[in-house]
C-alpha atoms as a PDB file:
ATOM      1  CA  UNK A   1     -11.816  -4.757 -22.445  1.00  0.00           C
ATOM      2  CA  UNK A   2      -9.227  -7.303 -23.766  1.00  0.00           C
ATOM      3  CA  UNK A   3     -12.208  -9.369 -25.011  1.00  0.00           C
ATOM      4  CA  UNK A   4     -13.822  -6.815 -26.885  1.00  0.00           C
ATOM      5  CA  UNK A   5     -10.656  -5.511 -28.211  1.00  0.00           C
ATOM      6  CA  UNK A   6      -7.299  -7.620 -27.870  1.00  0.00           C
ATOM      7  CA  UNK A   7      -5.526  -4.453 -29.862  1.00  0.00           C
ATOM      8  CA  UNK A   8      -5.998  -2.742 -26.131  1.00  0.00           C
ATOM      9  CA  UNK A   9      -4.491  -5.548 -24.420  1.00  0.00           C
ATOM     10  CA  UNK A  10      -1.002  -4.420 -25.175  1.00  0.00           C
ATOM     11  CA  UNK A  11      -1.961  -0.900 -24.045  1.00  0.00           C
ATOM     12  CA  UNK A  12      -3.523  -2.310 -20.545  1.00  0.00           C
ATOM     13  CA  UNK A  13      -0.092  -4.865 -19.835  1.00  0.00           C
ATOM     14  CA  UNK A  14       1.961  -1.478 -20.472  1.00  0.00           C
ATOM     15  CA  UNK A  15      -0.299   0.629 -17.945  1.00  0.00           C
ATOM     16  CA  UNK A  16       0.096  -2.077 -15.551  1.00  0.00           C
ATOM     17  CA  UNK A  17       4.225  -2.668 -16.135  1.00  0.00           C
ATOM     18  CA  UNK A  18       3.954   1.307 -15.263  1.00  0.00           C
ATOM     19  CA  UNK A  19       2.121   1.033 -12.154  1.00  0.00           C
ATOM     20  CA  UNK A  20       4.053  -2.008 -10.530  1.00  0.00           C
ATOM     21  CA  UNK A  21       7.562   0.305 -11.162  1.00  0.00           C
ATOM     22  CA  UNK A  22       5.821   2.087  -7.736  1.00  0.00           C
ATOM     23  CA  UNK A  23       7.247  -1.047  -6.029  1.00  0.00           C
ATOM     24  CA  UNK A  24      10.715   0.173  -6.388  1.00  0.00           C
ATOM     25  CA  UNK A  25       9.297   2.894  -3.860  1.00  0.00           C
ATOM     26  CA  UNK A  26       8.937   0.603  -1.389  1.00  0.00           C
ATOM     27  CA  UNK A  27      12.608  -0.233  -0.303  1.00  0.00           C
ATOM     28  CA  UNK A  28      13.679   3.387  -0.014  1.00  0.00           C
ATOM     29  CA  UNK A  29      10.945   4.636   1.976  1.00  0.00           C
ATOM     30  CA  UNK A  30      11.776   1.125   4.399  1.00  0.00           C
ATOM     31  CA  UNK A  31      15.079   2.349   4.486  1.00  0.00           C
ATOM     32  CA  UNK A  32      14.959   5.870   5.477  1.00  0.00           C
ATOM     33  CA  UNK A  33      12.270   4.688   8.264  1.00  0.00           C
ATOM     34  CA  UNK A  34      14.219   3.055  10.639  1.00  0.00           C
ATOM     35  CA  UNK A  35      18.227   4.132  12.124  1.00  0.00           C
ATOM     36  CA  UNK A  36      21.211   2.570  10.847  1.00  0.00           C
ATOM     37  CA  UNK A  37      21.101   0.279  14.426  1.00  0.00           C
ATOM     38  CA  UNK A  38      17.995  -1.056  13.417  1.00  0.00           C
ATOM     39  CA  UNK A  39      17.811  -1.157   9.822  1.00  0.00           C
ATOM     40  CA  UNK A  40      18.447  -4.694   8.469  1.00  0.00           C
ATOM     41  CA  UNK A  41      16.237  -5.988  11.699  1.00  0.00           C
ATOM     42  CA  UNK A  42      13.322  -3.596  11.223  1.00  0.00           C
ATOM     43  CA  UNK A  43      12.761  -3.934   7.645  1.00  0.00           C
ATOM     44  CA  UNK A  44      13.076  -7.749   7.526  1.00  0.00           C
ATOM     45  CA  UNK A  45      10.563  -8.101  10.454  1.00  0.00           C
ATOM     46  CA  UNK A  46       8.011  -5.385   8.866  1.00  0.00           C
ATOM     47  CA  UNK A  47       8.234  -6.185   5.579  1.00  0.00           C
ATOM     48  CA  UNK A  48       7.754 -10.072   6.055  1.00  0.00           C
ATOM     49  CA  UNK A  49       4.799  -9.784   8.615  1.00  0.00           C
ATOM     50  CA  UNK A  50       3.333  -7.328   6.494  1.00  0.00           C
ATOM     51  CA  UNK A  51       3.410 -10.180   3.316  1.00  0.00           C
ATOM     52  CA  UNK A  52       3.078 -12.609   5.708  1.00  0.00           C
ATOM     53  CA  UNK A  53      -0.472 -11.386   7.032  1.00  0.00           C
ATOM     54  CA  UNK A  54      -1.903  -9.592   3.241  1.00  0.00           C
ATOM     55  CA  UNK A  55      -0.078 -12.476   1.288  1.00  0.00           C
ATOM     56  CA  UNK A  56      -1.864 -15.574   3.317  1.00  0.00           C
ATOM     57  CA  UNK A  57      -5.100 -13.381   4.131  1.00  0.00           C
ATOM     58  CA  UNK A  58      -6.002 -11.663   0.439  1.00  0.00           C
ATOM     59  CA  UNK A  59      -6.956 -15.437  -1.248  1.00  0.00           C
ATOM     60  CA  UNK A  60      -9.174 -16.330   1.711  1.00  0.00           C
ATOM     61  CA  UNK A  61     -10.507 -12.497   1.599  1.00  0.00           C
ATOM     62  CA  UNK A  62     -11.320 -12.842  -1.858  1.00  0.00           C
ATOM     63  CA  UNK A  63     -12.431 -16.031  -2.019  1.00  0.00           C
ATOM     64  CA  UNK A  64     -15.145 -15.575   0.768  1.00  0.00           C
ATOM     65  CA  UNK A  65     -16.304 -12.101  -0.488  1.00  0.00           C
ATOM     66  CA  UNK A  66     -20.172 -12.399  -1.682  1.00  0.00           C
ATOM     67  CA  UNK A  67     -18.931 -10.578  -4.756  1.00  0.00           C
ATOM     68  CA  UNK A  68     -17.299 -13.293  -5.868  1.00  0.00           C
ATOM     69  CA  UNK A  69     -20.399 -14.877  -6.775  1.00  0.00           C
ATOM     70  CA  UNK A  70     -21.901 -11.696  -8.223  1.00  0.00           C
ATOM     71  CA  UNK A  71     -19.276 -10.229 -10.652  1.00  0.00           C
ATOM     72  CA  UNK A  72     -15.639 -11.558 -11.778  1.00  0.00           C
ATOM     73  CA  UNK A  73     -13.778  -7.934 -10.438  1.00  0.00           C
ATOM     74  CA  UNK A  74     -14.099  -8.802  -7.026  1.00  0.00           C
ATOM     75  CA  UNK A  75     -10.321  -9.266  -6.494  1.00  0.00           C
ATOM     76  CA  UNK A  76     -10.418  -5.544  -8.061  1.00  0.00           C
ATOM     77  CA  UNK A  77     -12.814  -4.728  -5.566  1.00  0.00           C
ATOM     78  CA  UNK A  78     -10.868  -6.435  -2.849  1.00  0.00           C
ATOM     79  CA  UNK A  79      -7.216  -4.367  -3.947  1.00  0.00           C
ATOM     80  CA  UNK A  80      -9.225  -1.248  -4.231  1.00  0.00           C
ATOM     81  CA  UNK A  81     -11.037  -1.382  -0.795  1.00  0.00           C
ATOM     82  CA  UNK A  82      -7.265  -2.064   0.530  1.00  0.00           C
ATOM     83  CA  UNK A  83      -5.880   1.055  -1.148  1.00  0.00           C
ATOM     84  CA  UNK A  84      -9.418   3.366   0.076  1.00  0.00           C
ATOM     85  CA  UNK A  85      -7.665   2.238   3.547  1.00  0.00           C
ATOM     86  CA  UNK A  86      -4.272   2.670   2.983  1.00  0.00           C
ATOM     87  CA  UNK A  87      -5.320   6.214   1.750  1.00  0.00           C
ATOM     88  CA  UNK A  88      -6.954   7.026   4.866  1.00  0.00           C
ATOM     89  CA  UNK A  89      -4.691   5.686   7.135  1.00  0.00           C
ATOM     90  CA  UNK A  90      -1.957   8.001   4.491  1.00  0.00           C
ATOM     91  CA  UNK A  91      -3.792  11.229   6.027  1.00  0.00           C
ATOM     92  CA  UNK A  92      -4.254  10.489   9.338  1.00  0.00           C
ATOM     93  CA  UNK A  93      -0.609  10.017  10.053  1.00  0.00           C
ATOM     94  CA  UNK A  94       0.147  13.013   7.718  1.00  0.00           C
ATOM     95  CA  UNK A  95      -2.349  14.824  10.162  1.00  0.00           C
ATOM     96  CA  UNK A  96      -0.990  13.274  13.727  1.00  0.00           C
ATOM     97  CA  UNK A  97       2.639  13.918  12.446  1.00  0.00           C
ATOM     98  CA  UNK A  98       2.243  18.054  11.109  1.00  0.00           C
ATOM     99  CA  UNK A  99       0.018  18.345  14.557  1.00  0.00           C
ATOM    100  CA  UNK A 100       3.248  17.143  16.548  1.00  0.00           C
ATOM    101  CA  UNK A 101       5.817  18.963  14.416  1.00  0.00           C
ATOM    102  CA  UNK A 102       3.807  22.128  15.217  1.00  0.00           C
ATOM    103  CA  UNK A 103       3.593  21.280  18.492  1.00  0.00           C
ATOM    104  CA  UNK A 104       7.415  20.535  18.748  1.00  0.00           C
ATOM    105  CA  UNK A 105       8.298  24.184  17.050  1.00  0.00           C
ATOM    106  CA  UNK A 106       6.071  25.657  19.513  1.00  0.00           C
ATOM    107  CA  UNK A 107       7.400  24.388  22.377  1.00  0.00           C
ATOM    108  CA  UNK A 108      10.840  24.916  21.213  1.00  0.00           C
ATOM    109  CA  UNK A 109      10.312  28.078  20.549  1.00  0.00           C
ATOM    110  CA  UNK A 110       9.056  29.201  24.108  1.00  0.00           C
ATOM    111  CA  UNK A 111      12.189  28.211  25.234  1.00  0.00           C
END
């Protein structure tokens, strides 16, 4: 859109300054995941596999999609596929996690 209209390009880099202020999510939901025993440990060692694996992996990825010879958004393609999944996965533990809460009240509350 920036080439047809560079007036929007402003617009677009202030959408996306928006959007990456979700990062600052990330560090508070690492910390309230694991104990105080196992904090510092756990989020170091999930955190840096997890950019570890995406970080090396998503150039490659891109690189060797068959899109990439097709159209120019195929590292849009590539993010957007990864957040479909994230999504997914998202619901599924939502799903496994209210199944065992409910399971947990009712088996507290025969008791």
């Amino acid at each position: 859109m920036a080439a047809r209209d560079p007036s929007l390009l402003f617009l677009g880099y202030a959408v996306a300054g928006l959007c990456v202020g979700v990062v600052g999510a990330v560090p508070y939901v690492m910390v309230q995941a694991f104990p105080p025993e196992v904090r510092f440990s756990g989020i170091s060692f999930s955190y840096n596999v997890s950019y570890a694996i995406f970080g090396g992996l998503t150039p490659i990825s891109v690189t060797l999609i068959l899109m990439m010879q097709i159209t120019p958004i195929a590292p849009a393609v590539y993010v957007l596929a990864l957040s479909g999944l994230g999504l997914l996965l998202g619901l599924y533990l939502y799903q496994t996690l209210s199944r065992r809460r409910v399971a947990l009240i009712e088996s507290a509350q025969s008791l």
